[in-house]
Protein backbone atom coordinates (compact mmCIF):
# COMPACT_ATOMS: atom_id res chain seq x y z
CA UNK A 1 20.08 -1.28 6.29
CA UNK A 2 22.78 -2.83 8.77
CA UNK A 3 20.91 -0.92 11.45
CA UNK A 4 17.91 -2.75 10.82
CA UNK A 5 19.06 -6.00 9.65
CA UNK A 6 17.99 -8.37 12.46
CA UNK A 7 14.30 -6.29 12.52
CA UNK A 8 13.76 -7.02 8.69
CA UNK A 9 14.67 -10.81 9.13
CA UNK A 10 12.13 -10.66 11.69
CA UNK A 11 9.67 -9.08 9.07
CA UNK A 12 10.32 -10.76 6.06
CA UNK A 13 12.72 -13.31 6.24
CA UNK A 14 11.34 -15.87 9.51
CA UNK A 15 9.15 -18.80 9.03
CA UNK A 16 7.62 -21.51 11.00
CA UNK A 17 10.48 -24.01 10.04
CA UNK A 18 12.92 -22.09 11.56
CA UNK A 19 15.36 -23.34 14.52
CA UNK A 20 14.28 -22.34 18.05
CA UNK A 21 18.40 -21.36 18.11
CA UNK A 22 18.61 -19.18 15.54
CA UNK A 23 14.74 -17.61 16.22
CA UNK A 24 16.04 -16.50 19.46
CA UNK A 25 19.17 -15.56 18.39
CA UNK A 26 17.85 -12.70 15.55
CA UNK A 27 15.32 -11.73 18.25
CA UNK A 28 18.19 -11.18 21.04
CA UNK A 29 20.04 -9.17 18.26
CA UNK A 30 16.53 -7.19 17.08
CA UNK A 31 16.65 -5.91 20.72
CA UNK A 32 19.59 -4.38 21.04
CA UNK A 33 18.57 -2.14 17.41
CA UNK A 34 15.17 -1.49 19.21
CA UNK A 35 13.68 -2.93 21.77
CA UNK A 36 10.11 -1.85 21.64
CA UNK A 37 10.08 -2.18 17.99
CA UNK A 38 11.01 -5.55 18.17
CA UNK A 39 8.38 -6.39 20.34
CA UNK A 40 5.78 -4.58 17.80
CA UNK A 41 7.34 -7.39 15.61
CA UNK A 42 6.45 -10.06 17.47
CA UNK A 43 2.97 -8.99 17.68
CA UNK A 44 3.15 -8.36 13.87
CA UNK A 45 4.53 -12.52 13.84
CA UNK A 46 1.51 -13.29 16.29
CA UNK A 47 -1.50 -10.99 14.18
CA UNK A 48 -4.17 -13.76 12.86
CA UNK A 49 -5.83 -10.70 11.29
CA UNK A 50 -3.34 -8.97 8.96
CA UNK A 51 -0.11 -10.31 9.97
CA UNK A 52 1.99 -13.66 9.29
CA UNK A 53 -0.45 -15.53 12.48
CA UNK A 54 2.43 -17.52 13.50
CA UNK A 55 1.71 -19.10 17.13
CA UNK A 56 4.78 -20.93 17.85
CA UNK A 57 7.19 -18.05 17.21
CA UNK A 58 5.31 -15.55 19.15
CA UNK A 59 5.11 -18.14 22.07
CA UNK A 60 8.85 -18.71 21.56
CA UNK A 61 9.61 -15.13 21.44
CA UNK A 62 7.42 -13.34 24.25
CA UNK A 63 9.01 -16.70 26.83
CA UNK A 64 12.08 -15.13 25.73
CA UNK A 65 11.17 -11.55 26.49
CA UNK A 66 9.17 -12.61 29.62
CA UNK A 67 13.43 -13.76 30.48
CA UNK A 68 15.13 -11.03 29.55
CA UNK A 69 12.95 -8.06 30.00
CA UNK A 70 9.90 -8.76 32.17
CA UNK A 71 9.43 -5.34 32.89
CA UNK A 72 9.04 -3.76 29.41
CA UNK A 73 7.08 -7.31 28.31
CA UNK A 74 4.50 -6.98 31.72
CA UNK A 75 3.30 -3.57 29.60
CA UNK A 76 2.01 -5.44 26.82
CA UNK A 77 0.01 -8.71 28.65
CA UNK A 78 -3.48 -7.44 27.57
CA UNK A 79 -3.09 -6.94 24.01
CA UNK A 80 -2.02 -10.40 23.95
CA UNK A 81 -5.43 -11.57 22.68
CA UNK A 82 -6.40 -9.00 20.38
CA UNK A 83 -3.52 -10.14 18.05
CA UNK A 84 -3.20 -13.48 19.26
CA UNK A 85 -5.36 -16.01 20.89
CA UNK A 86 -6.35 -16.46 24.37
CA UNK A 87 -4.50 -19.33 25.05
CA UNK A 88 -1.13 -17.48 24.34
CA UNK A 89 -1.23 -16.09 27.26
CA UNK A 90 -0.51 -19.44 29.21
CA UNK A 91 3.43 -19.81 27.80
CA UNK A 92 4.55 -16.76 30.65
CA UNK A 93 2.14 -18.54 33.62
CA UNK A 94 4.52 -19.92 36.26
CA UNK A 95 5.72 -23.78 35.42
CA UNK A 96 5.24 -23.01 31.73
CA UNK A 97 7.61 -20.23 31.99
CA UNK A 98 10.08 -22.15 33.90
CA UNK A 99 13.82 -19.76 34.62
CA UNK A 100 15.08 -23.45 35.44
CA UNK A 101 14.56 -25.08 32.54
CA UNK A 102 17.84 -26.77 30.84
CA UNK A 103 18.60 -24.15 27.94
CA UNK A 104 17.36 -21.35 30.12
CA UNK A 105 15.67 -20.24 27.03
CA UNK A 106 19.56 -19.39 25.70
CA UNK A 107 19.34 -16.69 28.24
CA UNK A 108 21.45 -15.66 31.75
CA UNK A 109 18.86 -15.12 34.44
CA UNK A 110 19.91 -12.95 36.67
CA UNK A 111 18.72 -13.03 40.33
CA UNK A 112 17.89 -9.20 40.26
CA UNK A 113 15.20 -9.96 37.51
CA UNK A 114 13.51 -12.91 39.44
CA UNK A 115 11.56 -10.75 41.03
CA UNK A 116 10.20 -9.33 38.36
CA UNK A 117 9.56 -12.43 36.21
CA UNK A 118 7.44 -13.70 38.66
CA UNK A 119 5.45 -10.65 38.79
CA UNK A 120 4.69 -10.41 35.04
CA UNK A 121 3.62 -14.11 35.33
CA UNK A 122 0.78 -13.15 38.36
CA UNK A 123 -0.05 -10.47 36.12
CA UNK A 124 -1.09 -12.12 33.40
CA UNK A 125 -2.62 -14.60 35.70
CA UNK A 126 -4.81 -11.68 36.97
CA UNK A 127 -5.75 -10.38 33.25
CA UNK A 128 -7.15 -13.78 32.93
CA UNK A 129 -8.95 -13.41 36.46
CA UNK A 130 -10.38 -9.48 35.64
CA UNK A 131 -11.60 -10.86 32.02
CA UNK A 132 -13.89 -13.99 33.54
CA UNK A 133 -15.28 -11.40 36.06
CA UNK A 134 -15.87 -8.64 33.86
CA UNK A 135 -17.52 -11.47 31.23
CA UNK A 136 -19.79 -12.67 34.49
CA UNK A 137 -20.77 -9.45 34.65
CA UNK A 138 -21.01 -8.47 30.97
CA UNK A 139 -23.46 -11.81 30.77
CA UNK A 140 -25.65 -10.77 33.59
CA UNK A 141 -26.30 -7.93 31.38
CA UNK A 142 -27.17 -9.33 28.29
CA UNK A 143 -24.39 -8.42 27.04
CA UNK A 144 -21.05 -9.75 24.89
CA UNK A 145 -17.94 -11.76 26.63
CA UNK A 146 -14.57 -12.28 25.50
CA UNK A 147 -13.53 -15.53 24.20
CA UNK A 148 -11.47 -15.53 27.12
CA UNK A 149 -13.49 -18.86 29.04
CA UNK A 150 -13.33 -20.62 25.14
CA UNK A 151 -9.71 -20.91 25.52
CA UNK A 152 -9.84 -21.41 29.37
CA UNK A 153 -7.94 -24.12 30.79
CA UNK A 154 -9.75 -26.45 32.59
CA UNK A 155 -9.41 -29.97 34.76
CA UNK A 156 -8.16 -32.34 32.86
CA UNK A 157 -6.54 -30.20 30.16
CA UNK A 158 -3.34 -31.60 28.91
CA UNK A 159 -1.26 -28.03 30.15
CA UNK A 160 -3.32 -28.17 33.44
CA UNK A 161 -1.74 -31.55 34.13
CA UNK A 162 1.89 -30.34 32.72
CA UNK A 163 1.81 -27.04 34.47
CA UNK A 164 -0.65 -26.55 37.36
CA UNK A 165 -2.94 -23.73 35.24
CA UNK A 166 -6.27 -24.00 36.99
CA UNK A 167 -4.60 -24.41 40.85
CA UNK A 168 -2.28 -21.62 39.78
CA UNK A 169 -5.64 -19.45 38.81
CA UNK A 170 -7.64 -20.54 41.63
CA UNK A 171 -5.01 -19.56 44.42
CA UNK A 172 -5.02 -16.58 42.74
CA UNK A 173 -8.74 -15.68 42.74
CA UNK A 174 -9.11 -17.41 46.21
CA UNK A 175 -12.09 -19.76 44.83
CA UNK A 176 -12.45 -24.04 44.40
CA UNK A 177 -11.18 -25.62 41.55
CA UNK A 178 -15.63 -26.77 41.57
CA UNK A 179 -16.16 -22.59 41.65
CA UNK A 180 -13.78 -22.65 38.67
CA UNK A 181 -15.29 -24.86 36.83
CA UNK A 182 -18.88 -24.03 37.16
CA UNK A 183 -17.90 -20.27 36.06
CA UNK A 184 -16.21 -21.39 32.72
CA UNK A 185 -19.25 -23.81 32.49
CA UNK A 186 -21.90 -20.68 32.88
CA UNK A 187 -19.59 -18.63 30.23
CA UNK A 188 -19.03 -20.95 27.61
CA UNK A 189 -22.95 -21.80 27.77
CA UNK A 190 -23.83 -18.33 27.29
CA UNK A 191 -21.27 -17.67 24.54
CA UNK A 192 -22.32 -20.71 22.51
CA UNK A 193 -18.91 -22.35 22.29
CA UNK A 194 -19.05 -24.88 19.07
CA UNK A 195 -17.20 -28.02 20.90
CA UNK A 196 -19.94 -27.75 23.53
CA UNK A 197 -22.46 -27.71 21.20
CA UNK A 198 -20.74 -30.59 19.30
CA UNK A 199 -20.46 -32.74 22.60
CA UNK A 200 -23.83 -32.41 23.57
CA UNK A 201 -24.95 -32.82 19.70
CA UNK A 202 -27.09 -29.26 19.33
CA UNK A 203 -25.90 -28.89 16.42
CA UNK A 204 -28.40 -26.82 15.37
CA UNK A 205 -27.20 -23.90 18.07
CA UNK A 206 -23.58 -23.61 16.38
CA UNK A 207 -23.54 -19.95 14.80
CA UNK A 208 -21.16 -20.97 11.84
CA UNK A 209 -20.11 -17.29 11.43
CA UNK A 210 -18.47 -17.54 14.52
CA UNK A 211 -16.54 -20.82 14.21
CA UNK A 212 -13.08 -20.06 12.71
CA UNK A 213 -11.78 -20.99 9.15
CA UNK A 214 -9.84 -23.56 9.86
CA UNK A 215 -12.19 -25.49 11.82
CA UNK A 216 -14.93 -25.31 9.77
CA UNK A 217 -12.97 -26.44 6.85
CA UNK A 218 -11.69 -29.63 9.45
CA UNK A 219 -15.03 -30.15 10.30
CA UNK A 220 -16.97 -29.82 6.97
CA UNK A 221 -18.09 -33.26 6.80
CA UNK A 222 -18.84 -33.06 10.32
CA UNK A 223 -21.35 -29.85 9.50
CA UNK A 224 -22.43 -31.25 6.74
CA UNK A 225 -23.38 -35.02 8.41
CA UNK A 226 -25.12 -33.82 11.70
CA UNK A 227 -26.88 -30.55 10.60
CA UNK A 228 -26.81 -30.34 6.66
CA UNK A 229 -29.28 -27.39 5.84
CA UNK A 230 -28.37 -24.98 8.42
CA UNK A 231 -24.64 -25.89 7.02
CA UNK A 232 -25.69 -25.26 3.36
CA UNK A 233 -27.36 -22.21 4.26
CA UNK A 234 -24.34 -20.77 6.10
CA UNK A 235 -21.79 -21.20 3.10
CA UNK A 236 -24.24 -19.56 0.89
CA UNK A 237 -24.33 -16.47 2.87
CA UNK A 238 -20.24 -16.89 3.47
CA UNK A 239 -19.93 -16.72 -0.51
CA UNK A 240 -22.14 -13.71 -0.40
CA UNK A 241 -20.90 -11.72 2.29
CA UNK A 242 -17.00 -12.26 2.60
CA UNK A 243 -15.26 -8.98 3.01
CA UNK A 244 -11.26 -8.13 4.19
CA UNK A 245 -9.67 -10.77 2.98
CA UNK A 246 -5.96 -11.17 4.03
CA UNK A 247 -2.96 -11.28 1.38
CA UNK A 248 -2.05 -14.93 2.71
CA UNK A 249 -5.68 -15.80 2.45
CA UNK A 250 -5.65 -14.65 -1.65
CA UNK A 251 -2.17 -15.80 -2.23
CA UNK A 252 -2.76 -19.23 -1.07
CA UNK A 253 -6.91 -19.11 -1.59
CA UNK A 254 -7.45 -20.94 2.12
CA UNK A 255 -10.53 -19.01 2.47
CA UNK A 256 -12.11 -21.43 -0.47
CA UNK A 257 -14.00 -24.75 0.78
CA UNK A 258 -11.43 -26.81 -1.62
CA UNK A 259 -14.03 -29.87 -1.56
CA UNK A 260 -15.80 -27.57 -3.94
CA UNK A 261 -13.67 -25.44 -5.88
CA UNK A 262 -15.61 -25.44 -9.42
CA UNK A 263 -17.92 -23.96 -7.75
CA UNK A 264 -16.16 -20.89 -6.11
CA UNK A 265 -14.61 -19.41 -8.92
CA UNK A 266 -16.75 -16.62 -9.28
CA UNK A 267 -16.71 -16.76 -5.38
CA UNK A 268 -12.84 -16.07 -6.14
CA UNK A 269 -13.44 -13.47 -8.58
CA UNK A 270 -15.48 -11.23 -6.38
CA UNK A 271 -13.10 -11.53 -2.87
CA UNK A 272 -10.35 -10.41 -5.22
CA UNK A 273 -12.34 -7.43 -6.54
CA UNK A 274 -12.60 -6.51 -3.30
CA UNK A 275 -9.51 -7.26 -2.16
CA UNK A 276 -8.18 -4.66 -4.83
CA UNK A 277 -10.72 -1.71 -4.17
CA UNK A 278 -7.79 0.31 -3.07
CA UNK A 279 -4.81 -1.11 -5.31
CA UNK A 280 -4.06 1.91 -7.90
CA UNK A 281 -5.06 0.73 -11.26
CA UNK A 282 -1.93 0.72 -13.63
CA UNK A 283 -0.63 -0.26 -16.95
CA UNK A 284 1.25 -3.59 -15.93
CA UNK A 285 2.11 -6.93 -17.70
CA UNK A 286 2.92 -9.69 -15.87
CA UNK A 287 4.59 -12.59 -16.64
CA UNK A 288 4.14 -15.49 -14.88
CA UNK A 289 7.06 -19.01 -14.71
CA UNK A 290 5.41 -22.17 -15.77
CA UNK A 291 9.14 -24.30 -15.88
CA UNK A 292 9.43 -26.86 -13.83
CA UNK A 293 10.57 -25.46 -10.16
CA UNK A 294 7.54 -23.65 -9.70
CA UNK A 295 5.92 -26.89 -8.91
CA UNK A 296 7.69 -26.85 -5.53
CA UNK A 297 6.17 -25.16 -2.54
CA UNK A 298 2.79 -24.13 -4.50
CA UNK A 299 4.77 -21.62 -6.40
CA UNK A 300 2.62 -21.81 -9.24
CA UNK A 301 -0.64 -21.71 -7.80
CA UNK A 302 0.67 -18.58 -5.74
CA UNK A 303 1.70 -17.17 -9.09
CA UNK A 304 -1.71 -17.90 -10.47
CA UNK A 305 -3.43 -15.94 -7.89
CA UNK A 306 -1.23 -13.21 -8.19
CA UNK A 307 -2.02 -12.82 -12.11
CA UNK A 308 -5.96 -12.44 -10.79
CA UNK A 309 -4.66 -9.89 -8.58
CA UNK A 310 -2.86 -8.03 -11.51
CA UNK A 311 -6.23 -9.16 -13.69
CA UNK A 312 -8.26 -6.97 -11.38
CA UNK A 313 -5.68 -3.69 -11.53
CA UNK A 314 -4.18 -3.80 -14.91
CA UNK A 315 -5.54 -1.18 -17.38
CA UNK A 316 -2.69 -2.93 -19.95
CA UNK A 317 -4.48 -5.07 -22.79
CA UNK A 318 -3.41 -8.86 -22.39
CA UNK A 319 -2.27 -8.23 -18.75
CA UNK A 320 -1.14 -12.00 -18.36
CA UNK A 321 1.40 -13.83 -20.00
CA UNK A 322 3.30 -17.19 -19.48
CA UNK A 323 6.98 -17.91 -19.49
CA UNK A 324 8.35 -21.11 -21.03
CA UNK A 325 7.06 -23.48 -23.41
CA UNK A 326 6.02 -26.15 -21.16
CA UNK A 327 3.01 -27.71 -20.81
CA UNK A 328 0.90 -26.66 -17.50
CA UNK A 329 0.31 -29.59 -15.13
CA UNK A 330 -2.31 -28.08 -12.89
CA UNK A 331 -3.94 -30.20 -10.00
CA UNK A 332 -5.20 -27.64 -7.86
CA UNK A 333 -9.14 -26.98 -9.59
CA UNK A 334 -8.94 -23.80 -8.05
CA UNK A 335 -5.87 -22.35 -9.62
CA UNK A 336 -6.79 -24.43 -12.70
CA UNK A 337 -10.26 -22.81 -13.33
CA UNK A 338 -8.79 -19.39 -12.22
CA UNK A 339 -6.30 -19.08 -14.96
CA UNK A 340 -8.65 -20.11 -17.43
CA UNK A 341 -10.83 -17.13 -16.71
CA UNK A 342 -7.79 -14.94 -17.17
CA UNK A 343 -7.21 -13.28 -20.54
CA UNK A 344 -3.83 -14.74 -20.74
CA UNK A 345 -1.51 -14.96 -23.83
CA UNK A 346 0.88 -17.56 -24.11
CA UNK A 347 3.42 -15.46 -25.24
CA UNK A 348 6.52 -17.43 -24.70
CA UNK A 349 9.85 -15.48 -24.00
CA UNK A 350 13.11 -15.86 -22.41
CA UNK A 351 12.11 -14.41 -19.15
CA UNK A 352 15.75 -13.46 -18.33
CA UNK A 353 16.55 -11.67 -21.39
CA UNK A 354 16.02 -8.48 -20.77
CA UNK A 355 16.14 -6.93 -24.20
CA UNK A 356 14.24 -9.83 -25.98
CA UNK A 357 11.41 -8.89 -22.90
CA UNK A 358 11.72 -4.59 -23.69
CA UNK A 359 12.23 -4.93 -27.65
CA UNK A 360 8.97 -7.34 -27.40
CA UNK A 361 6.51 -4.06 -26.97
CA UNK A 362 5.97 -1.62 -29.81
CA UNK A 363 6.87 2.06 -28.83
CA UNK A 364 3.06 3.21 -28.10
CA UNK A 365 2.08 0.44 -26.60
CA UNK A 366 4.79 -0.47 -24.15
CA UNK A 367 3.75 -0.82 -20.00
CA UNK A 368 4.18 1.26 -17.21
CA UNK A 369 4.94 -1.58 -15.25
CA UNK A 370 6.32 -5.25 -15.69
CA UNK A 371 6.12 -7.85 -12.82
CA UNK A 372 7.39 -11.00 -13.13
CA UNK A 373 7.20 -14.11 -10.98
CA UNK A 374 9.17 -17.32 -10.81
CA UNK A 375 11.27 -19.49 -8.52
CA UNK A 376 14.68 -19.06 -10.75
CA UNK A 377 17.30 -17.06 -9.15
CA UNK A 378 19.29 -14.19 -10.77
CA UNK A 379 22.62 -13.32 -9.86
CA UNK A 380 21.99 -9.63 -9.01
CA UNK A 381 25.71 -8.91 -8.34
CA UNK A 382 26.83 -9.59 -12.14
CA UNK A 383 26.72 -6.42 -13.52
CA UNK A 384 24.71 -7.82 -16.99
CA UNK A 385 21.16 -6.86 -16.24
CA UNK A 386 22.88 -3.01 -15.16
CA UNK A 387 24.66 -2.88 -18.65
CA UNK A 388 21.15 -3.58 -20.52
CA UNK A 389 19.55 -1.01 -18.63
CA UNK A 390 22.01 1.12 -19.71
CA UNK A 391 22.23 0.42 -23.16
CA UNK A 392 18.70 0.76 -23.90
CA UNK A 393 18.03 3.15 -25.70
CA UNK A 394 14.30 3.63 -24.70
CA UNK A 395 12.05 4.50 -22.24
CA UNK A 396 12.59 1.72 -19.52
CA UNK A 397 8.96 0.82 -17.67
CA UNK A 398 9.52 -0.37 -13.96
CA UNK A 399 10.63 -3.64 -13.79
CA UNK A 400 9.52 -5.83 -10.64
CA UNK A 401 11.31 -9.54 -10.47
CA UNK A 402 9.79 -11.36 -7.84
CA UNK A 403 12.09 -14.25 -7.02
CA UNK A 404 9.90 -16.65 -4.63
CA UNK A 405 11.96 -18.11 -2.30
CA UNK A 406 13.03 -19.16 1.25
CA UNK A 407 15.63 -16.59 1.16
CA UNK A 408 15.08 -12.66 1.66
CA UNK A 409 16.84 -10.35 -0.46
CA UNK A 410 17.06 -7.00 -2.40
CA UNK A 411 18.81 -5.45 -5.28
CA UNK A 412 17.59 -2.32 -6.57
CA UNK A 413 18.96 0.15 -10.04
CA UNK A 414 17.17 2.79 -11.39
CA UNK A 415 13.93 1.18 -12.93
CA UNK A 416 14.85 -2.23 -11.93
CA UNK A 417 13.61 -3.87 -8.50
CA UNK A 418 14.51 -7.57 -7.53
CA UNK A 419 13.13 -9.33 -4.13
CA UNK A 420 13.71 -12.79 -3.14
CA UNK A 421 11.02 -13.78 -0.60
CA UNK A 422 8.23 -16.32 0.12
CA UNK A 423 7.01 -13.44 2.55
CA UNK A 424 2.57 -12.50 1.03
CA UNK A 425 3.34 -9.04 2.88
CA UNK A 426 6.36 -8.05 0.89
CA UNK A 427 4.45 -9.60 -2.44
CA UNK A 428 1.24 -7.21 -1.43
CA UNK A 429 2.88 -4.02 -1.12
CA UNK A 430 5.08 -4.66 -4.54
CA UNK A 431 1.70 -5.06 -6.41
CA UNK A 432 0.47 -2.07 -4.39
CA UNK A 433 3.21 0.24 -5.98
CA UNK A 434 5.58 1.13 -2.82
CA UNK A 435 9.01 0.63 -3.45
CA UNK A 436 12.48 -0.55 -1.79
CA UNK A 437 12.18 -2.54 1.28
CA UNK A 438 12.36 0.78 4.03
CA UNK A 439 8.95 1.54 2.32
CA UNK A 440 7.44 -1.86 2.63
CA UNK A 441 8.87 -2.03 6.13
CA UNK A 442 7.73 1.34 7.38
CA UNK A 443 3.71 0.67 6.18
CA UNK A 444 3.96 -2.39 8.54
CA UNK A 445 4.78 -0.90 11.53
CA UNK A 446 3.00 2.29 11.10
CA UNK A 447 -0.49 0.44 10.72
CA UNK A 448 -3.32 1.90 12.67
CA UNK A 449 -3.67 -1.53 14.31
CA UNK A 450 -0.22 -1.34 15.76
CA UNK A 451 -0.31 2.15 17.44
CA UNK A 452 -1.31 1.30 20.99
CA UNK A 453 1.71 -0.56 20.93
CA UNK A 454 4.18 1.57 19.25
CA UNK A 455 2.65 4.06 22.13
CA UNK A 456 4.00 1.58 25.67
C-alpha cells in the first residue's frame, strides 16, 4: 500500500476542509508514485457526475500542475469541462495563474519551464476561442452549443476586473471587447441561459430540466413566485423521470426538494430502486448506531439512507436493525419518514460484542453478510476482535464495520473488514460486494468515463 499511499489519500481520504498546505503537499507526493494517475485523480476530485465534484481542490490542484508540469497538464485542457465546469478553466489563464505570486503555489519555478507555462495558459485561452466559434457555427445550424458562453466571462465580471479575462481573450482572437460581447450575447440567447431569462423576467422560457440542482433548489421560491404552473409541472415530471442518481446524491438525499419531503418518500423509494438495479441481491443484516455521536455530521441520516439501500438488496428477513437503546431524535422528515417505511426491528445489542452479535442468529437462519454503521471507533490493532474470530466455533458470515469518520483507514482478517471513512465512494462499493481497498481503488480509475484520460 506504501506505494500508493499519497494516491489513496487523494481518493478517499481529502475533503473540502482541508489546508491548501497539506492539499498540495499529498498531491506533490502523488506525483512522484504516478504522475498521470494522479492527474486522473484530480479529475476524479473535479467529476460533478460520478465523482466527489469538488471545485476548489481541482482548481488548487491543476494551478499546481499548470507550475510544475505544464507540459503533461497542456494535454488535458479540453476535458476540463466535461468533468468540471467551464469556468475552471479560468484558474491557468495568465494573471490568475500568476508564477509571481508570494507562496509560488509551494513550488520552485524554474526559468526553463516559463516558457512553457505560458504556453499552456494561451492554450487554454484558445480552447475557449475554438469552442465560441464552433458554437457560432453550431447555432447557425440549428444546432446544440456548449455551455461554454454560460460560464463566459464578461465586462464587468468580478475575475475580469481581478485578472484581465476578456482583454486577455480578445487579444487573442484579434476582435473588440463590443465584438466580444455581442457574440456571448447571440450565444447565451440562443442557448436559453436561466439568469437571462430571470433578468429580463421570461420566466416562462426557462427549461427547468436544464437548470442545475442546486440552483433550482436556491431558487425554488423564486420558480415558484414568478412562474408557478410551469414550476409545478416541471417537479412532477422530475419525480417521474429521475434516473442515475449519484451515491452522494442517495447518501445525503440532495436530489429531494426538502421544502417538501412528506411528499417524496415514495419519490425516495423509487430513485433507490433504481439506484440498486445492478447491486447483487444478498442475504445481509444491517445494523444501524442510534447513540448519541451519530448526531454529528448527519451520520444518522446517512445511516438511514444506507439501511434503504440494504432494504432494496437484502433477501435476509428483518434486514434492518438498530443499535442502542436510545430514543431516536429525528429532525430531518426525510430520513424520519424513510425509516418508518423500513421493516426494521429494534433489536437492541451490544454492537461491539462480537459473540453476543454471531450467537444472536440461529444456525439456519444466520446471514451471509453483516454491515454495520456507526461513528464509534474500534481499536483494530488489539488483537480481541481476531481472538473471537478465532474462537468461534461456527460458520463466520462477512462482517463489514463501517466506521464513519474524517479519518481513512483499513484493517482487514479473514471474514472481518473494517473502514474508517466519510468517503460515499468507498461506502458504495462496500454495499456493492468488492472487497479491500486495491479493489475499491482499482473500479475508480478503471471507469469507462476515465479512459481518454488514462490514454494521454
Amino acid at each position: 500500500m506504501d506505494s500508493f499511499k499519497n494516491r489513496y489519500i487523494l481518493c478517499f481520504k481529502i475533503n473540502r476542509n482541508i489546508p491548501y498546505e497539506i492539499f498540495i503537499n499529498t498531491l506533490k507526493k502523488s506525483c512522484k508514485e504516478n504522475l498521470y494517475e494522479t492527474i486522473l485523480l484530480l479529475f476524479y476530485i473535479r467529476d460533478c457526475r460520478g465523482g466527489m465534484g469538488e471545485r476548489k481542490l481541482f482548481r488548487w490542484g491543476l494551478q499546481w500542475l499548470a507550475i510544475n508540469y505544464p507540459i503533461e497538464t497542456a494535454k488535458y485542457i479540453q476535458y476540463i469541462p466535461e468533468y468540471g465546469r467551464w469556468d475552471d478553466i479560468y484558474c491557468v489563464f495568465p494573471n490568475n495563474l500568476d508564477i509571481n505570486r508570494l507562496d509560488n503555489y509551494l513550488s520552485t519555478v524554474k526559468d526553463n519551464t516559463i516558457q512553457h507555462i505560458f504556453n499552456l495558459q494561451q492554450k487554454a485561452i484558445q480552447f475557449k476561442i475554438d469552442t465560441l466559434k464552433n458554437d457560432m457555427k453550431s447555432m447557425k445550424n440549428g444546432e446544440s452549443i456548449s455551455l461554454c458562453c454560460k460560464w463566459a466571462v464578461t465586462e464587468g465580471n468580478s475575475l475580469d476586473s481581478r485578472f484581465n479575462i476578456v482583454e486577455n481573450t480578445c487579444q487573442r482572437w484579434n476582435i473588440t471587447k463590443s465584438e466580444y460581447r455581442k457574440i456571448i450575447g447571440i450565444l447565451r440567447q440562443y442557448l436559453n441561459v436561466t439568469e437571462r431569462n430571470m433578468s429580463l423576467k421570461t420566466y416562462d422560457k426557462i427549461d427547468y430540466f436544464k437548470v442545475h440542482g442546486s440552483c433550482r433548489y436556491r431558487l425554488h421560491n423564486t420558480f415558484l413566485k414568478n412562474d408557478r404552473k410551469s414550476f409545478k409541472k416541471y417537479l412532477t415530471e422530475f419525480y417521474n423521470s429521475k434516473k442515475n442518481t449519484s451515491t452522494r446524491e442517495i447518501l445525503n438525499m440532495s436530489l429531494i426538494d426538502k421544502k417538501h419531503s412528506k411528499k417524496n418518500v415514495r419519490y425516495v423509494q423509487t430513485v433507490i430502486k433504481e439506484y440498486t438495479h445492478d447491486f447483487n441481491k444478498d442475504r445481509i443484516l444491517y445494523y444501524l448506531d442510534t447513540s448519541g455521536n451519530m448526531y454529528n455530521n448527519n451520520a444518522l441520516d446517512i445511516g438511514i439512507h444506507i439501511a434503504n439501500i440494504i432494504h432494496n438488496i437484502s433477501t435476509y428477513v428483518n434486514n434492518v436493525s438498530l443499535l442502542n437503546n436510545s430514543p431516536l431524535y429525528i429532525s430531518n422528515d426525510i430520513s424520519k419518514n424513510v425509516l418508518n417505511v423500513l421493516d426494521s426491528s429494534k433489536i437492541f445489542i451490544d454492537s461491539f460484542n462480537l459473540t453476543s452479535l454471531l450467537n444472536s442468529f440461529d444456525t439456519d437462519d444466520i446471514p451471509n453478510k453483516i454491515i454495520i454503521f456507526s461513528c464509534k471507533h474500534i481499536n483494530t490493532y488489539d488483537s480481541e476482535w481476531k481472538q473471537k474470530i478465532e474462537a468461534y466455533d461456527r460458520e463466520i458470515p462477512s462482517i463489514i464495520y463501517i466506521h464513519y469518520d474524517n479519518d481513512f483507514k483499513t484493517y482487514v482478517h479473514k471474514n472481518l473488514q473494517i473502514v474508517s471513512t466519510n468517503s460515499t465512494e468507498i461506502i458504495k462499493n462496500l454495499l456493492k460486494g468488492h472487497v479491500g481497498i486495491n479493489s475499491i481503488y482499482n473500479t475508480i480509475i478503471d471507469r469507462p468515463r476515465y479512459k481518454i484520460l488514462k490514454n494521454k
